[in-house]
N, C-alpha and C. Protein backbone atom coordinates (compact mmCIF):
# COMPACT_ATOMS: atom_id res chain seq x y z
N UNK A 1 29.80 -62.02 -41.15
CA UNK A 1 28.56 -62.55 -41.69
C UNK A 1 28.03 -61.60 -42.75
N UNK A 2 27.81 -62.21 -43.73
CA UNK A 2 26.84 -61.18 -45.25
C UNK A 2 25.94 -60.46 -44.40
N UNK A 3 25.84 -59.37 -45.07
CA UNK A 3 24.76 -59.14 -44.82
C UNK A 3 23.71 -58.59 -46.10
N UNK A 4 22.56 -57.68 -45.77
CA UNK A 4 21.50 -58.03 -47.03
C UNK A 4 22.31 -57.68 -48.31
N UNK A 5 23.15 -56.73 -48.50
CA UNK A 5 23.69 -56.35 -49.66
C UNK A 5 24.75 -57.37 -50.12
N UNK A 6 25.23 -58.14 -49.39
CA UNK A 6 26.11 -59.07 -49.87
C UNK A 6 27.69 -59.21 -49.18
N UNK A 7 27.66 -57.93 -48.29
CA UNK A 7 29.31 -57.32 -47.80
C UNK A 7 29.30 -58.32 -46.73
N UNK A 8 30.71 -58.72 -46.16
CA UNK A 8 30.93 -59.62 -45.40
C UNK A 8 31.56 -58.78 -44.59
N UNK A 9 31.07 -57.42 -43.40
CA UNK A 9 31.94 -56.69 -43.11
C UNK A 9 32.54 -57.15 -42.40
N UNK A 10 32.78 -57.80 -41.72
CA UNK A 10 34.04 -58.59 -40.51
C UNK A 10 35.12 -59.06 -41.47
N UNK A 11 34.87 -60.04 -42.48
CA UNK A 11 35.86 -60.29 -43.31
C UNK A 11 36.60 -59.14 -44.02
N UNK A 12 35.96 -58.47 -43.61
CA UNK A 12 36.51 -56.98 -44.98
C UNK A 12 37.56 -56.58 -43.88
N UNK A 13 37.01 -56.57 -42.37
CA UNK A 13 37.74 -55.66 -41.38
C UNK A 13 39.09 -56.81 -41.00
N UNK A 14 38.75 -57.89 -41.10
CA UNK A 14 39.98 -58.99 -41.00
C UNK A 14 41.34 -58.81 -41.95
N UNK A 15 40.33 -58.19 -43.03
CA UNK A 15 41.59 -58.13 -44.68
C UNK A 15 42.27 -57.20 -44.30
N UNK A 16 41.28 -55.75 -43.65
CA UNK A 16 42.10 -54.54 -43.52
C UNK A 16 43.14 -54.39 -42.44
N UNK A 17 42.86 -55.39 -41.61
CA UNK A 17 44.11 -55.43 -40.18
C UNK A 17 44.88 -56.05 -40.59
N UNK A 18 44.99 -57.13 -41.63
CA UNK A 18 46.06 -57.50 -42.30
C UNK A 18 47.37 -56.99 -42.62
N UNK A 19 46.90 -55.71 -43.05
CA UNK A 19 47.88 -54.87 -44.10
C UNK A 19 49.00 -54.56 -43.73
N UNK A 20 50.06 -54.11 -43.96
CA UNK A 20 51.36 -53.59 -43.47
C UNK A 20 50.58 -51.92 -43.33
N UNK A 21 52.03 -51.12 -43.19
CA UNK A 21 52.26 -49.79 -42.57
C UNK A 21 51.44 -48.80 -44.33
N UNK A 22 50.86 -47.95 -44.02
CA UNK A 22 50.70 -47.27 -45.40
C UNK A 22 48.55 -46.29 -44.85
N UNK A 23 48.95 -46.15 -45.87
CA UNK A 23 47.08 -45.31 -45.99
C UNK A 23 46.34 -46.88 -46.37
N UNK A 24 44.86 -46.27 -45.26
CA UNK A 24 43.91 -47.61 -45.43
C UNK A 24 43.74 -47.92 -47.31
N UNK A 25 43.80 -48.86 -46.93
CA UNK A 25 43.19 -49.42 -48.94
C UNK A 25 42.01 -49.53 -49.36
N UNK A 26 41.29 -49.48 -48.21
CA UNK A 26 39.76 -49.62 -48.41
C UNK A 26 39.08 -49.08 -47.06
N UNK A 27 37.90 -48.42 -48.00
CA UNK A 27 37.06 -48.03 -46.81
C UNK A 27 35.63 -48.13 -47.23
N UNK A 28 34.68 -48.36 -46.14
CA UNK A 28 33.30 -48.27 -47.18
C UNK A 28 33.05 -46.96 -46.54
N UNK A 29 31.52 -46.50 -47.34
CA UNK A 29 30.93 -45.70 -47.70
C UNK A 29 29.37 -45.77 -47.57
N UNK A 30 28.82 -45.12 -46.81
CA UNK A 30 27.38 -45.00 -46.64
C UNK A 30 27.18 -44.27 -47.89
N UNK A 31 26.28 -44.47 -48.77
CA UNK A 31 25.26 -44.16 -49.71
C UNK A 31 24.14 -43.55 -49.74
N UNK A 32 23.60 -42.44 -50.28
CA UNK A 32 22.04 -42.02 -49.82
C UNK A 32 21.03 -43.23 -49.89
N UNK A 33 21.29 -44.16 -51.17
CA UNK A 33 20.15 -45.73 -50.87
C UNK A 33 20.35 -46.09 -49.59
N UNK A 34 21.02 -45.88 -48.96
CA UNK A 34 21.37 -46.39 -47.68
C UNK A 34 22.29 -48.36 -47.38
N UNK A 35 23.17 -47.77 -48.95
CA UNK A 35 24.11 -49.02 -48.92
C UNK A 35 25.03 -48.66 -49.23
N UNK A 36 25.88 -49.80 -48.45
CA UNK A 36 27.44 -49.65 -48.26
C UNK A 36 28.25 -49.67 -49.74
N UNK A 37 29.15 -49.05 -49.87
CA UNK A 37 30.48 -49.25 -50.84
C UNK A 37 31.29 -49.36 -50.76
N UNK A 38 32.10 -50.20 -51.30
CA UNK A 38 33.60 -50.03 -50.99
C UNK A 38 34.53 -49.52 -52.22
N UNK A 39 35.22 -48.84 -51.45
CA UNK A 39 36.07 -47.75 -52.10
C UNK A 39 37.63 -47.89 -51.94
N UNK A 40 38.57 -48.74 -52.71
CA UNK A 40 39.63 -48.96 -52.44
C UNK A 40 40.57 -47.78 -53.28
N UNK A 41 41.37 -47.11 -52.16
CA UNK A 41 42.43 -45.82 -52.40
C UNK A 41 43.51 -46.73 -52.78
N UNK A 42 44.35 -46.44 -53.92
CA UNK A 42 45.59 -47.07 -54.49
C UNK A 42 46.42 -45.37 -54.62
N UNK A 43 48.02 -46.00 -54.73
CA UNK A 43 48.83 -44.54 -54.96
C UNK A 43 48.93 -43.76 -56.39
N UNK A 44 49.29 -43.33 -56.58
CA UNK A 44 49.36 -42.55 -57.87
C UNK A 44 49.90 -42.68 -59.12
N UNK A 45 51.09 -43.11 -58.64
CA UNK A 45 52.20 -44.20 -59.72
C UNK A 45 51.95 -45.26 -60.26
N UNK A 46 51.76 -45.90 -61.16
CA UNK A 46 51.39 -46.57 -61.92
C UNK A 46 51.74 -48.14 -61.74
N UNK A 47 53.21 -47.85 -61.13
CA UNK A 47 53.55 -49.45 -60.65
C UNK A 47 53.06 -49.51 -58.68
N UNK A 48 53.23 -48.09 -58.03
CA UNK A 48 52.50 -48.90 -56.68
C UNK A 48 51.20 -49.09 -56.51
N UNK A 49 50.64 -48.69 -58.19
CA UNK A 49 49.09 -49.04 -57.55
C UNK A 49 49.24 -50.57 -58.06
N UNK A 50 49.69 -51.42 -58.68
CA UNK A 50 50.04 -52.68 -59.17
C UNK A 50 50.25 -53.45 -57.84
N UNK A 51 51.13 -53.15 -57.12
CA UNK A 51 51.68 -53.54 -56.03
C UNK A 51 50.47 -53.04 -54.96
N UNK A 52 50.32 -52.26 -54.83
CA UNK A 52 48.76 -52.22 -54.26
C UNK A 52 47.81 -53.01 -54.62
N UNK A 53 47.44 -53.02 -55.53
CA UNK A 53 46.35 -53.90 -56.04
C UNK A 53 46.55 -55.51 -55.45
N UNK A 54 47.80 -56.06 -55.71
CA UNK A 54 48.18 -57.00 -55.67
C UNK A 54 48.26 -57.05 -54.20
N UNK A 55 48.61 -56.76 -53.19
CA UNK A 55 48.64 -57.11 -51.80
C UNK A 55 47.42 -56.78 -51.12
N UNK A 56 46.72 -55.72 -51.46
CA UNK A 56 45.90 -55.01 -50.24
C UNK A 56 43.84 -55.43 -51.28
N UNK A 57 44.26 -55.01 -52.50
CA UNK A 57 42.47 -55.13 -53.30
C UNK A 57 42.52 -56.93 -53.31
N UNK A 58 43.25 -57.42 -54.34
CA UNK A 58 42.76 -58.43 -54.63
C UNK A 58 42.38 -59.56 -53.33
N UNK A 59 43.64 -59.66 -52.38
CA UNK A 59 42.93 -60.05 -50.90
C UNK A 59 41.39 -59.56 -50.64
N UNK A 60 41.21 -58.28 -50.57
CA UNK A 60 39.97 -57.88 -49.96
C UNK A 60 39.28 -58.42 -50.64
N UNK A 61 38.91 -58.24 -52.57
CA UNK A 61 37.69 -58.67 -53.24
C UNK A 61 37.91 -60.38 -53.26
N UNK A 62 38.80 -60.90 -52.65
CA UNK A 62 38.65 -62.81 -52.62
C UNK A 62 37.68 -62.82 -51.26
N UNK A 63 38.62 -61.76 -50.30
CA UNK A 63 37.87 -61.97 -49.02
C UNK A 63 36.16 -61.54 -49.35
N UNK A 64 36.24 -61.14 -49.92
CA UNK A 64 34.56 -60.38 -49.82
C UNK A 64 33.44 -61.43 -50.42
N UNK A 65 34.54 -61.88 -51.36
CA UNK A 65 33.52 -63.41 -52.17
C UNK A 65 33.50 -64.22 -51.39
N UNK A 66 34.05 -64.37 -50.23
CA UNK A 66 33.88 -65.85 -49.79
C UNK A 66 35.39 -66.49 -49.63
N UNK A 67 36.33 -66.02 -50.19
CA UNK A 67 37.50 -67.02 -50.45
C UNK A 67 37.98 -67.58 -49.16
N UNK A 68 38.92 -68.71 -48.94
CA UNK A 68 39.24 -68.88 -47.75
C UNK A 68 40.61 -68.24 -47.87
N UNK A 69 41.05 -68.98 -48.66
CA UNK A 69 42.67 -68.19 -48.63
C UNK A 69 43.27 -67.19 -49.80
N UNK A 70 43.10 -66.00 -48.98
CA UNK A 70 43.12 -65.10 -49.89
C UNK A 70 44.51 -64.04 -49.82
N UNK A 71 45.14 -64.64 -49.19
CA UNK A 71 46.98 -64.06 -48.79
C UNK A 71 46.87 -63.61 -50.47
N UNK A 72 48.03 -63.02 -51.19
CA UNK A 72 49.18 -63.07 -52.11
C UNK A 72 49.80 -64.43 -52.03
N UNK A 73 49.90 -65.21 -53.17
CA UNK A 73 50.36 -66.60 -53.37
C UNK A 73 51.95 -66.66 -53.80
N UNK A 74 52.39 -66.21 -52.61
CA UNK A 74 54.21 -66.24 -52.63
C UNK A 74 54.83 -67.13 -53.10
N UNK A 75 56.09 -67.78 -54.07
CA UNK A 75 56.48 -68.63 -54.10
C UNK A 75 57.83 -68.56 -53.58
N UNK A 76 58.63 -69.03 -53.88
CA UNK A 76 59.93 -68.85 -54.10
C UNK A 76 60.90 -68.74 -55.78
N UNK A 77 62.19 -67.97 -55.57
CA UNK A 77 62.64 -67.85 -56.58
C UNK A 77 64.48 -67.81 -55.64
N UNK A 78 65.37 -67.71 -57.44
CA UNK A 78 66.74 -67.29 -56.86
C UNK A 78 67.21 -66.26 -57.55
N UNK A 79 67.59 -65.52 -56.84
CA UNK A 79 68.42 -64.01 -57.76
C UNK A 79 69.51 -64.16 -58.41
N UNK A 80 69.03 -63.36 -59.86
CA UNK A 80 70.42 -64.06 -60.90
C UNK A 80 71.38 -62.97 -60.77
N UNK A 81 71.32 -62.04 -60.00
CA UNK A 81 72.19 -60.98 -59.78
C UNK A 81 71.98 -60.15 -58.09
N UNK A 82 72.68 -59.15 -57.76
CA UNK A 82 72.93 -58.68 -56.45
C UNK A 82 71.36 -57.97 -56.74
N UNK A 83 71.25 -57.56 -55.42
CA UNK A 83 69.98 -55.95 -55.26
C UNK A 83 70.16 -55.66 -54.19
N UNK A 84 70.17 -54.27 -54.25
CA UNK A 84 70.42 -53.37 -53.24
C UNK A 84 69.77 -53.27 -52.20
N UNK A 85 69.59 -53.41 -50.91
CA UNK A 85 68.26 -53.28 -49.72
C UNK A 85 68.36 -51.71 -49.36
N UNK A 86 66.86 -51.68 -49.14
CA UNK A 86 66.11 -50.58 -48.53
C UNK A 86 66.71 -50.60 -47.47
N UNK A 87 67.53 -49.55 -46.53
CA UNK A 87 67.44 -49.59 -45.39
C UNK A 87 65.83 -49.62 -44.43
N UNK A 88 64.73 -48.53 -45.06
CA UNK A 88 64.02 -48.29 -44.38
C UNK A 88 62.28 -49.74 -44.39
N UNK A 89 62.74 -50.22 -45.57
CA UNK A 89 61.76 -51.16 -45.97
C UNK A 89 61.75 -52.42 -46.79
N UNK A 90 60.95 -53.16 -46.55
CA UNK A 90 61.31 -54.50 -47.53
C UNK A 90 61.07 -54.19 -48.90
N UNK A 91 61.10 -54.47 -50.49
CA UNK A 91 60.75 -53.68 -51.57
C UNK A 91 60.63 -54.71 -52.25
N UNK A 92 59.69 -54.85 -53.31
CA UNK A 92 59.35 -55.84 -54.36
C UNK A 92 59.71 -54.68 -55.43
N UNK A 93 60.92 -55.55 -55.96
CA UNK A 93 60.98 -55.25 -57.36
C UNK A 93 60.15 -56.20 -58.89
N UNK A 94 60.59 -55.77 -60.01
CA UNK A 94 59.81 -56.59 -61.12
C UNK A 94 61.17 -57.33 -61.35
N UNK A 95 61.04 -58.33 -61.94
CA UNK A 95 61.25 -59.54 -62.37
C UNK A 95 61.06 -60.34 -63.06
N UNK A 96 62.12 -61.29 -64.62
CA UNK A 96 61.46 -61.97 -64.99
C UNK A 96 61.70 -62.97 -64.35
N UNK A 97 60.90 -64.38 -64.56
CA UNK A 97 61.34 -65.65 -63.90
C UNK A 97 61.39 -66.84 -65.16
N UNK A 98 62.51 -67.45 -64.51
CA UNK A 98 62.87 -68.41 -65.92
C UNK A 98 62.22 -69.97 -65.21
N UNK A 99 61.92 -70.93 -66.34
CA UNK A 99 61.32 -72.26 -65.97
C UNK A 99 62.23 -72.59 -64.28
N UNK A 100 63.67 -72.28 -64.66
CA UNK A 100 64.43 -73.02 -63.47
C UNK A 100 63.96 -71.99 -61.99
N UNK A 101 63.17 -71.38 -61.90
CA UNK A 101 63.22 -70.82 -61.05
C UNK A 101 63.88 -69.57 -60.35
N UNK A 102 65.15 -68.74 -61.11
CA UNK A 102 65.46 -68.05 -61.80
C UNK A 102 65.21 -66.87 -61.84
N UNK A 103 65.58 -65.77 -60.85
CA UNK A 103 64.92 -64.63 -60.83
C UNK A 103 65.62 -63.41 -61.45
N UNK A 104 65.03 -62.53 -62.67
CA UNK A 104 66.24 -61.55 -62.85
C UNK A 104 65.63 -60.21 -62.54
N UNK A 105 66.24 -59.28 -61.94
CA UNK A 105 65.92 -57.87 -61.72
C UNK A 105 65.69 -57.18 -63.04
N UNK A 106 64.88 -56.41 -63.15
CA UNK A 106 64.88 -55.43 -64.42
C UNK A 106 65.60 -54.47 -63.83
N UNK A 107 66.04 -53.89 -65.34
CA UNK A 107 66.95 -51.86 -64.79
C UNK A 107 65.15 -51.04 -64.62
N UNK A 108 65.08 -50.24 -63.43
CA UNK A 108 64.83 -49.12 -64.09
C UNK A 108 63.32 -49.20 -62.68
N UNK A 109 63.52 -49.70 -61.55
CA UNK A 109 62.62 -50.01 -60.92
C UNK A 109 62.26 -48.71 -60.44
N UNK A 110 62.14 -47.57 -60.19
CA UNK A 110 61.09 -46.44 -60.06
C UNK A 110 59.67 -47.10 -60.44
N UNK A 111 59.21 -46.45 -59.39
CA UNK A 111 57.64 -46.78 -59.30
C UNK A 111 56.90 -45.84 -60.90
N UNK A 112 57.49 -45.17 -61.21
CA UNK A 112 57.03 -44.33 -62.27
C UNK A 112 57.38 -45.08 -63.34
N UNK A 113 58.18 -46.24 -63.58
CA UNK A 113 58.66 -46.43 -65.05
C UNK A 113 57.93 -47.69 -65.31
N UNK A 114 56.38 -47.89 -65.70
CA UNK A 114 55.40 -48.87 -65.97
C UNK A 114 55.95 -49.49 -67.05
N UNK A 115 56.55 -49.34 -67.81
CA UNK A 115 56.78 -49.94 -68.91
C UNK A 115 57.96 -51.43 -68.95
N UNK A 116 58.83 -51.28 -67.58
CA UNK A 116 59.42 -52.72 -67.63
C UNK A 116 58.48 -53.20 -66.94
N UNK A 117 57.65 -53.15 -66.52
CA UNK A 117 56.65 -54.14 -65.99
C UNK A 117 55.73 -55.00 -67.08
N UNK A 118 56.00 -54.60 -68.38
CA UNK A 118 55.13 -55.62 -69.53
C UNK A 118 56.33 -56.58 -69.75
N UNK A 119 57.49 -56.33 -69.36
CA UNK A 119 58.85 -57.61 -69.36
C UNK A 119 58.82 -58.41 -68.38
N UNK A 120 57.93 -57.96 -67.46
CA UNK A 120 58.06 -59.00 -66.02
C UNK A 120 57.28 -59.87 -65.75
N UNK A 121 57.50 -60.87 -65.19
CA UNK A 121 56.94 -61.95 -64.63
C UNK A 121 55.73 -62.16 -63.47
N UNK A 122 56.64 -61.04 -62.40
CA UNK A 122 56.15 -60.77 -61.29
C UNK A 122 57.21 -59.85 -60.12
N UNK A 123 56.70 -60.14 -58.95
CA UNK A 123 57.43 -59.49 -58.20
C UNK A 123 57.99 -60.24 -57.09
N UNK A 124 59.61 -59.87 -56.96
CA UNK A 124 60.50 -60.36 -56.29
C UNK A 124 60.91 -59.73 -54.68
N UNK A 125 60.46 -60.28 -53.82
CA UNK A 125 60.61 -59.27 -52.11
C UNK A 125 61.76 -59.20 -51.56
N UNK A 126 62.58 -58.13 -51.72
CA UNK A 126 63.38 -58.06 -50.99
C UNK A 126 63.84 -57.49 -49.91
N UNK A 127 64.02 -57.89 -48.69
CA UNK A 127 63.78 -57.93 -47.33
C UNK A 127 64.82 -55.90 -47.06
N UNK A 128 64.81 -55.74 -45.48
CA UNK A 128 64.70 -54.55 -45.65
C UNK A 128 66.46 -54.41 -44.94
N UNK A 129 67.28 -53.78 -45.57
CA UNK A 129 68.39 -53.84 -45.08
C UNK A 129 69.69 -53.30 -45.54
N UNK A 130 71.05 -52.90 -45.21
CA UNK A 130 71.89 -52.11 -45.79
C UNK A 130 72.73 -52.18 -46.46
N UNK A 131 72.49 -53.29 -47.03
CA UNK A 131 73.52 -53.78 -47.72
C UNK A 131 72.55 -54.52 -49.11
N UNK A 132 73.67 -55.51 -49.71
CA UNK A 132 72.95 -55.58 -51.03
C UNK A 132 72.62 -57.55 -50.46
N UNK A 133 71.24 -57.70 -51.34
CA UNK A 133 70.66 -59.80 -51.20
C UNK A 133 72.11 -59.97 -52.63
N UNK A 134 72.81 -61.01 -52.43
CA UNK A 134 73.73 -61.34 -53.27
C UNK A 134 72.70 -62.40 -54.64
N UNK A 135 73.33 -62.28 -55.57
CA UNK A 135 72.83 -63.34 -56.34
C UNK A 135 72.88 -64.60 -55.47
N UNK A 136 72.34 -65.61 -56.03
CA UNK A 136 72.17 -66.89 -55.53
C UNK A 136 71.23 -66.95 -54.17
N UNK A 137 70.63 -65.98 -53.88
CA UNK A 137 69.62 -65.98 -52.60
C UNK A 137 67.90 -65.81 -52.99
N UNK A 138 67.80 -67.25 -52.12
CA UNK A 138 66.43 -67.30 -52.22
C UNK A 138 65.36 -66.40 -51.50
N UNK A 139 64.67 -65.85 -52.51
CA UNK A 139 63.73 -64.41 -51.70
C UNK A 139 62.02 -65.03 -52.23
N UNK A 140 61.44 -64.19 -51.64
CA UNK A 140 60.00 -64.27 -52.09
C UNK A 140 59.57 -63.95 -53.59
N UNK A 141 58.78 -64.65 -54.43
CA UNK A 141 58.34 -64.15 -55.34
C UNK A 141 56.66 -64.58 -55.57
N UNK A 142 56.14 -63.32 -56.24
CA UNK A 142 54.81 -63.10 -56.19
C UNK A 142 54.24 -62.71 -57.95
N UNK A 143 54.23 -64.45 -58.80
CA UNK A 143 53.49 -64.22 -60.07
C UNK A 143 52.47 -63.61 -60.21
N UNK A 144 52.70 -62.57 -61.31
CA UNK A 144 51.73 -61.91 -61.98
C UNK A 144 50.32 -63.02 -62.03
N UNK A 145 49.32 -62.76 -62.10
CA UNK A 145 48.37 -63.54 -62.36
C UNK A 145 47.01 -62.79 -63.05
N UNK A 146 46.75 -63.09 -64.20
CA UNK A 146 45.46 -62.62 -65.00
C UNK A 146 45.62 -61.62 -64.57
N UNK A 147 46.92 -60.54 -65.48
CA UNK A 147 46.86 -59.39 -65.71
C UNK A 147 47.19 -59.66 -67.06
């Protein structure tokens, strides 16, 4: 329920149990006015705060307005080439995506190298495992949106 400042803290605490494994993304903050803030921690690298932003903020600030459904709006795609799995984790790489649906890996996915990310589309999930997703497999994909 709002309260006088506008924060919906239950919804905020709903967004934050959401999250996968990692450091909280948000926390509020008592204020000397004696109002709350929220303060969302992103990582350092330039592409996981993207990927941060995108899973953990933009949920919270839909949740905080009111939104009902405020997931990441997954679609589907198909891989136009192999990718390697994380043993230890699922990993969204960048991606462009073609009309057909069409997914291609960029070179160069380090979280440090921001710059194939102005070639990409969005981001492509690939599940967590030891071996490589072959081309032709349908995985998750998550369009860029009003960036």
């Amino acid at each position: 329920m709002p309260t006088d400042d506008g924060l919906d803290r239950e919804r905020m605490a709903q967004v934050v149990e959401r999250r996968s494994t990692g450091p909280p993304p948000a926390e509020a903050a008592s204020c000397p006015d004696g109002a709350a803030r929220w303060a969302f921690g992103l990582p350092g690298n330039p592409v996981s705060t993207l990927v941060g932003f995108e899973l953990f903020v933009r949920p919270a600030l839909l949740g905080l307005q009111g939104a009902r459904e405020i997931r990441p709006d997954f679609s589907t795609g198909v891989l136009a080439s192999d990718v390697k799995q994380n043993p230890q984790r699922d990993e969204l790489i960048r991606v462009q995506a073609s009309a057909d649906g069409t997914l291609t890996p960029l070179t160069g996915q380090q979280s440090h190298r921001i710059a194939i990310t102005a070639l990409s589309d969005g981001l492509a999930r690939i599940p967590t495992g030891t071996g490589q997703v072959p081309a032709g497999t349908r995985v998750g994909f998550l369009p860029f949106q009003g960036l």
